[in-house]
C-alpha atoms as a PDB file:
ATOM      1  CA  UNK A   1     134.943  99.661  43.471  1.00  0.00           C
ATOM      2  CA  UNK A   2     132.525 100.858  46.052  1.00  0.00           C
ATOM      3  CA  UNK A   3     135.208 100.385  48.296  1.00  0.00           C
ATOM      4  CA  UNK A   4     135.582 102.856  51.393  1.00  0.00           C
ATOM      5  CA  UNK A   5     138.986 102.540  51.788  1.00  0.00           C
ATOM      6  CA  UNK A   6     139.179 104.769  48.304  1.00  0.00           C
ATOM      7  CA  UNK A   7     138.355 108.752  47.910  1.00  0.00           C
ATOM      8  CA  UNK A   8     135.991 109.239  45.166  1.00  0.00           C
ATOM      9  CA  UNK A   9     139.216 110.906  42.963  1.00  0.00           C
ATOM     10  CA  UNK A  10     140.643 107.992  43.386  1.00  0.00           C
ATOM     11  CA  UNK A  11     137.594 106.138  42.358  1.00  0.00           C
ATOM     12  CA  UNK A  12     137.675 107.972  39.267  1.00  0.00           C
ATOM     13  CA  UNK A  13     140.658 107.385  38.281  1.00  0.00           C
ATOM     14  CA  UNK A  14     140.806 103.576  38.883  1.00  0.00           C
ATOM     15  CA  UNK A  15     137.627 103.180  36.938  1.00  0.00           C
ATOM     16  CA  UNK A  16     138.995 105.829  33.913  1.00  0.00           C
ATOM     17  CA  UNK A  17     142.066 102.995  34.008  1.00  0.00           C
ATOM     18  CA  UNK A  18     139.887 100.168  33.576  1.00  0.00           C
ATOM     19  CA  UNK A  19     137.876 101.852  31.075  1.00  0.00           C
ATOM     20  CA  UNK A  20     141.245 102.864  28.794  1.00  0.00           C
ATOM     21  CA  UNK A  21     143.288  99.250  29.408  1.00  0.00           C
ATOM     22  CA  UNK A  22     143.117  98.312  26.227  1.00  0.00           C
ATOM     23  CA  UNK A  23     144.434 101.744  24.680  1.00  0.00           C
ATOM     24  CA  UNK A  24     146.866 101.717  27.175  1.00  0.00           C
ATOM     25  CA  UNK A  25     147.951  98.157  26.925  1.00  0.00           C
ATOM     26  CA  UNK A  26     148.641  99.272  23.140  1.00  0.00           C
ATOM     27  CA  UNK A  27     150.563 101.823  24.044  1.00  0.00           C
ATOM     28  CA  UNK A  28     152.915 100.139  26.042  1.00  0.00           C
ATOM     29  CA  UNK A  29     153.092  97.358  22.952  1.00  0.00           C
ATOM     30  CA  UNK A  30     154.061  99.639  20.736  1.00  0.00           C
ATOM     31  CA  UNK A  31     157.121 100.587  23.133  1.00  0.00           C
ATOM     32  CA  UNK A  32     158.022  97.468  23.718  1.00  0.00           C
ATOM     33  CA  UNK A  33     158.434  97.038  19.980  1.00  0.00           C
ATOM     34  CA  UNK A  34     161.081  99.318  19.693  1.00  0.00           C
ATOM     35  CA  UNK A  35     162.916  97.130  22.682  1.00  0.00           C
ATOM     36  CA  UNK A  36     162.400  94.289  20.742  1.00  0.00           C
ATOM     37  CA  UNK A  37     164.607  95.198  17.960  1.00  0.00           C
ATOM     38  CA  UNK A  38     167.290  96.489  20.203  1.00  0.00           C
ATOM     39  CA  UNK A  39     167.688  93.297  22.441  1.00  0.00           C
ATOM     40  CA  UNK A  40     168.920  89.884  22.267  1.00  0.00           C
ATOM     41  CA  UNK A  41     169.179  86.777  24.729  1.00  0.00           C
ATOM     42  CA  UNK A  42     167.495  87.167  27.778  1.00  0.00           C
ATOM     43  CA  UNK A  43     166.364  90.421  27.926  1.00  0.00           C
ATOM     44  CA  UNK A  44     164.681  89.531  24.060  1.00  0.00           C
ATOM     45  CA  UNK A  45     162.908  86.694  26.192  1.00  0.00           C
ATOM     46  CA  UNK A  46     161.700  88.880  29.276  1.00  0.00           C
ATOM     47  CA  UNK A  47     160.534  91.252  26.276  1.00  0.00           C
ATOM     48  CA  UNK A  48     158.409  88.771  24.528  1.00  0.00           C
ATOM     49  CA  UNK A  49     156.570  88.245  27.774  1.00  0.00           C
ATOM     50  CA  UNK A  50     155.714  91.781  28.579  1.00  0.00           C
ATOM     51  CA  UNK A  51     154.360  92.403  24.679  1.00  0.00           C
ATOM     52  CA  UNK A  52     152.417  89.125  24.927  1.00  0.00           C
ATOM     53  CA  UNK A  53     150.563  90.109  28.152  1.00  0.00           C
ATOM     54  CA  UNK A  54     150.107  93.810  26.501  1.00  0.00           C
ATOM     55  CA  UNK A  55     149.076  92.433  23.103  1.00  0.00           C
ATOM     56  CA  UNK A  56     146.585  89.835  24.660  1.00  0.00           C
ATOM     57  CA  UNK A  57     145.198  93.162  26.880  1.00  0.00           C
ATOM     58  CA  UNK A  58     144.834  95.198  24.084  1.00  0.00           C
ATOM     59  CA  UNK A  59     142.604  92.172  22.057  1.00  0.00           C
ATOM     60  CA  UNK A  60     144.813  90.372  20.351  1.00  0.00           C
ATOM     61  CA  UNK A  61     143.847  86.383  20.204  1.00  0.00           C
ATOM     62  CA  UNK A  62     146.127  83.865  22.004  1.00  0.00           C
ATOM     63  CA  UNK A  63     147.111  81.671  18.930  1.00  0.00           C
ATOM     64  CA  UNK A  64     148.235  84.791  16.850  1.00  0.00           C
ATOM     65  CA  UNK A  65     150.553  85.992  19.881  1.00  0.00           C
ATOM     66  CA  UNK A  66     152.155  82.464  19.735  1.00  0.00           C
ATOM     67  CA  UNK A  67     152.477  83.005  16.104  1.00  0.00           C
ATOM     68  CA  UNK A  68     154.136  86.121  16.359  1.00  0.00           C
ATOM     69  CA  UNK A  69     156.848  84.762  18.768  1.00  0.00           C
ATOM     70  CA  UNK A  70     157.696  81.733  17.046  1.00  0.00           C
ATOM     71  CA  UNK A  71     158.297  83.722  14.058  1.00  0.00           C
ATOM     72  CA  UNK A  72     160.302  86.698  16.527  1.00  0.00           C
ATOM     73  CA  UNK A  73     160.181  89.104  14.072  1.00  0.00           C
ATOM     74  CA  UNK A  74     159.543  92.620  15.082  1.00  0.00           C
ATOM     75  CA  UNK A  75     158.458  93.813  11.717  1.00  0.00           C
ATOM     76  CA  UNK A  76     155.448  91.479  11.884  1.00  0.00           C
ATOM     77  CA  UNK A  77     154.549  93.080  15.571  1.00  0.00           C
ATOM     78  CA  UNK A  78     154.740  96.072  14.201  1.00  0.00           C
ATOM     79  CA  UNK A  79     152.736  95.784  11.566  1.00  0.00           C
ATOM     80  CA  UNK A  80     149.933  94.073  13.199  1.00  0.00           C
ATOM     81  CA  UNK A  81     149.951  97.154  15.455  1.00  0.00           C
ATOM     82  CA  UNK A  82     149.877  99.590  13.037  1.00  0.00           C
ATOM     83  CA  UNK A  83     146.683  97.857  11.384  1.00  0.00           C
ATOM     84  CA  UNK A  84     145.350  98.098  15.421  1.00  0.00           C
ATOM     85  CA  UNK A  85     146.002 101.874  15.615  1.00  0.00           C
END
């Protein structure tokens, strides 16, 4: 991070990122909840792969993610994340 190329605002902010991932990898889980039960197909698919990367950010273990989507329900997600909150 000591990086010269960086001000030291931008500094701060990279390292306040870093610091909040996991909040803000929850976040974004949360939304993509909500996209879950609106798509299908494909787009369900591309969906799945975003919340498994967000849920595995925000602590999650690997082997309940893969339980989760096997089961692809979006109640269960969202229940799991509500217990998280």
């Amino acid at each position: 991070m000591a990086d010269k190329n960086y001000s030291a605002h931008q500094q701060k902010i990279i390292k306040r990122f870093y610091e909040n991932r996991d909040s803000i990898a929850l976040q974004r889980a949360q939304e993509l909840v909500t996209e879950l039960y609106l798509t299908e197909g494909k787009k369900r698919e591309k969906v799945w792969v975003t919340l498994a990367k967000n849920l595995e950010l925000a602590g999650v273990p690997v082997d309940h993610i893969a339980h989760l989507r096997e089961q692809d329900n979006p109640e269960l997600v969202a229940n799991l994340l509500a217990q998280m909150v």
